[in-house]
C-alpha atoms as a PDB file:
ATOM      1  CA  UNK A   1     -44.806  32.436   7.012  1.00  0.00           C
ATOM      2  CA  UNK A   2     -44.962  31.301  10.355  1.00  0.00           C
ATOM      3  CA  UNK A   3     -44.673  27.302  11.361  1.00  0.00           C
ATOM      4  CA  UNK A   4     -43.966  25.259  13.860  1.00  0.00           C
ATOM      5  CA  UNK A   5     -40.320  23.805  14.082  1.00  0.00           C
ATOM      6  CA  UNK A   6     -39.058  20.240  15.508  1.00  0.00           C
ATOM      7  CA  UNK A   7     -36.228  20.196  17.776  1.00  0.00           C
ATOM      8  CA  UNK A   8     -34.250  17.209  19.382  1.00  0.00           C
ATOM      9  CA  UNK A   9     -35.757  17.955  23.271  1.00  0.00           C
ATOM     10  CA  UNK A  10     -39.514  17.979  22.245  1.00  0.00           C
ATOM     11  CA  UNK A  11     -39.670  22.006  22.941  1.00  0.00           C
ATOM     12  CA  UNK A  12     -43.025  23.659  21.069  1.00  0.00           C
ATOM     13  CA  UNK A  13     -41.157  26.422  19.019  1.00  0.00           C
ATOM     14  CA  UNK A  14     -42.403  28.572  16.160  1.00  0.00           C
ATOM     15  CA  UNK A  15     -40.423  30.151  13.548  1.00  0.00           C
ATOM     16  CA  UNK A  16     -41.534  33.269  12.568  1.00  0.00           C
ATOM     17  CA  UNK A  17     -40.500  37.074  10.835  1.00  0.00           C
ATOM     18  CA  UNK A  18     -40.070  40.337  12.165  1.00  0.00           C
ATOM     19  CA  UNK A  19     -42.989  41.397  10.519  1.00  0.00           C
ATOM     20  CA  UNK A  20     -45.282  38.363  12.175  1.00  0.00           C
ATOM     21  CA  UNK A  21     -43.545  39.433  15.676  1.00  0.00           C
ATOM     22  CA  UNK A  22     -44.998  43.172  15.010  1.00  0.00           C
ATOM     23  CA  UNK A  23     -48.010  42.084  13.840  1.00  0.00           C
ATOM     24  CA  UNK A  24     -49.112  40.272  16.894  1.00  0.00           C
ATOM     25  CA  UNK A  25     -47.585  43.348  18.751  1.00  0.00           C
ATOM     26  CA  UNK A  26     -44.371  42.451  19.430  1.00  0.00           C
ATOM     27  CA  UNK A  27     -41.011  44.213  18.488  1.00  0.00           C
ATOM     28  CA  UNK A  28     -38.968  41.638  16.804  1.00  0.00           C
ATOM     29  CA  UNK A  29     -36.383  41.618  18.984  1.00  0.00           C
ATOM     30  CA  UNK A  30     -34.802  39.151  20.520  1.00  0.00           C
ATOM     31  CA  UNK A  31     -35.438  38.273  24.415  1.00  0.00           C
ATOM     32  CA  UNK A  32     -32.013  37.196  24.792  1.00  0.00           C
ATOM     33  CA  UNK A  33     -29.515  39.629  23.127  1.00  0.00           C
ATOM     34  CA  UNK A  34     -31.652  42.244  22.591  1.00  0.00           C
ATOM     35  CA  UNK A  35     -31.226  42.382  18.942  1.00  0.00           C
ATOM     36  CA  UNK A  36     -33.414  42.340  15.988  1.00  0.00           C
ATOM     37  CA  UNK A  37     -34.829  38.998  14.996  1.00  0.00           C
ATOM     38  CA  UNK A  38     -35.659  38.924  11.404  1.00  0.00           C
ATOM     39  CA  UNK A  39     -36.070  35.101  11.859  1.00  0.00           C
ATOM     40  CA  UNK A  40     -37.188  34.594  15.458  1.00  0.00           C
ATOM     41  CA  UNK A  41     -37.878  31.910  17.156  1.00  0.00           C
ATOM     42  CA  UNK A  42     -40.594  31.468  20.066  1.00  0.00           C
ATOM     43  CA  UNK A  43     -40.123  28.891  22.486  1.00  0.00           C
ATOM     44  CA  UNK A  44     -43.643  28.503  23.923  1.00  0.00           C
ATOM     45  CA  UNK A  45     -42.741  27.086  27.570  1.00  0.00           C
ATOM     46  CA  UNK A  46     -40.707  30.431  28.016  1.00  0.00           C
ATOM     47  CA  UNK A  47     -43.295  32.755  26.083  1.00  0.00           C
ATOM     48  CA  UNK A  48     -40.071  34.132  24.264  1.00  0.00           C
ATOM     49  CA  UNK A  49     -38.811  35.254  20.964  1.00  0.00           C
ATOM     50  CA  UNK A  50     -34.752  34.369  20.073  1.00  0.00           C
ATOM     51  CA  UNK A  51     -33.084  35.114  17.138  1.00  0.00           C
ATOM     52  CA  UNK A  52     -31.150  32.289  15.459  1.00  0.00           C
ATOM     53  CA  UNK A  53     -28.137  32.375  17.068  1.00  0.00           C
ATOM     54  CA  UNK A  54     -29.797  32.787  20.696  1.00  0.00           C
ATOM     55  CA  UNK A  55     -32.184  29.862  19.592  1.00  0.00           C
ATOM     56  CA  UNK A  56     -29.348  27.273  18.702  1.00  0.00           C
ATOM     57  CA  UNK A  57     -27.333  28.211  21.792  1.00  0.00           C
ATOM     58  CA  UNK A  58     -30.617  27.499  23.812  1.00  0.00           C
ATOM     59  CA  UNK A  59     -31.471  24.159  22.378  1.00  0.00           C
ATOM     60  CA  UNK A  60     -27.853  23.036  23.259  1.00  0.00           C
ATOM     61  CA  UNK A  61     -28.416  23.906  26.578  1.00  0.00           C
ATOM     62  CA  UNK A  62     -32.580  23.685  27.295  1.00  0.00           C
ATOM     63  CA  UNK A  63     -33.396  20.441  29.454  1.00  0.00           C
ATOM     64  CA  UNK A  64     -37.388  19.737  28.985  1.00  0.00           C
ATOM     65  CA  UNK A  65     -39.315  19.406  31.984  1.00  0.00           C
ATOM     66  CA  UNK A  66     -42.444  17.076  31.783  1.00  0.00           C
ATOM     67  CA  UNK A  67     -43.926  19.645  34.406  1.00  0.00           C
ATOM     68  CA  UNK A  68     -43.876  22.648  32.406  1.00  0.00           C
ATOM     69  CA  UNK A  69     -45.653  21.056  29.466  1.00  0.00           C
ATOM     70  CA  UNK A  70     -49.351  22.619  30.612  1.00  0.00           C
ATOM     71  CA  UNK A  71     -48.179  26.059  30.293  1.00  0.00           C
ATOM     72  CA  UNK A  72     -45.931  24.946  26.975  1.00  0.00           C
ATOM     73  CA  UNK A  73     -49.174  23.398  25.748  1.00  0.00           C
ATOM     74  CA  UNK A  74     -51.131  26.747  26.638  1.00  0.00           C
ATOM     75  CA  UNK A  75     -48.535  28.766  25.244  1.00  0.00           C
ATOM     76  CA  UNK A  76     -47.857  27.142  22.099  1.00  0.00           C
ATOM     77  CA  UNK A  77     -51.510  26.987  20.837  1.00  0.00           C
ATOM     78  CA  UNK A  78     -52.297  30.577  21.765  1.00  0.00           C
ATOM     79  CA  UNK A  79     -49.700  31.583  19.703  1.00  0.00           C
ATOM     80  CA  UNK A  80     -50.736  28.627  16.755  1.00  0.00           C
ATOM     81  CA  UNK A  81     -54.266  30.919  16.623  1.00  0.00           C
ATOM     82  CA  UNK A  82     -52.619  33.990  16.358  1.00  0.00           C
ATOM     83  CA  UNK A  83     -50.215  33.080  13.415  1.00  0.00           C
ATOM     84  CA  UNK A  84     -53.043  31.179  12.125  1.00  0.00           C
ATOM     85  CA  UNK A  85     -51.191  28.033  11.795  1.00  0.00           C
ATOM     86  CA  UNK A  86     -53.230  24.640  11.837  1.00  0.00           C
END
């Protein structure tokens, strides 16, 4: 089931499954390495899926940007109504 994760840098990021990812229309793959994400991650400011690995490799790299936080924001609960997460 889909939910929203915490992260050190204050990114909005949902976990989610394959199968959420293809419900919502998506393929489940990862926008990163190009392979499948049976856990994926979407990071809302970027409007993209990772895997696991791609995610944590990310996050140790990702600097937040205050600026970017109306299209995060935008992003993030978009996706919230489409998972149906509260």
């Amino acid at each position: 089931m889909a939910r929203e994760v915490k992260n050190e840098k204050g990114f909005k990021v949902i976990e989610v499954s394959l199968i959420e990812c293809v419900q919502w229309g998506g393929l489940g793959i990862c926008d990163n390495c190009n392979n499948s994400a049976f856990k994926g991650y979407y990071v809302a400011v970027l409007n993209q899926v990772f895997c696991e690995d791609c995610y944590k490799k990310w996050c140790e790299r990702a600097i937040y940007y205050p600026e970017d936080s109306r299209i995060e924001e935008h992003n993030f609960e978009r996706y919230k109504k489409i998972l149906n997460i509260d």
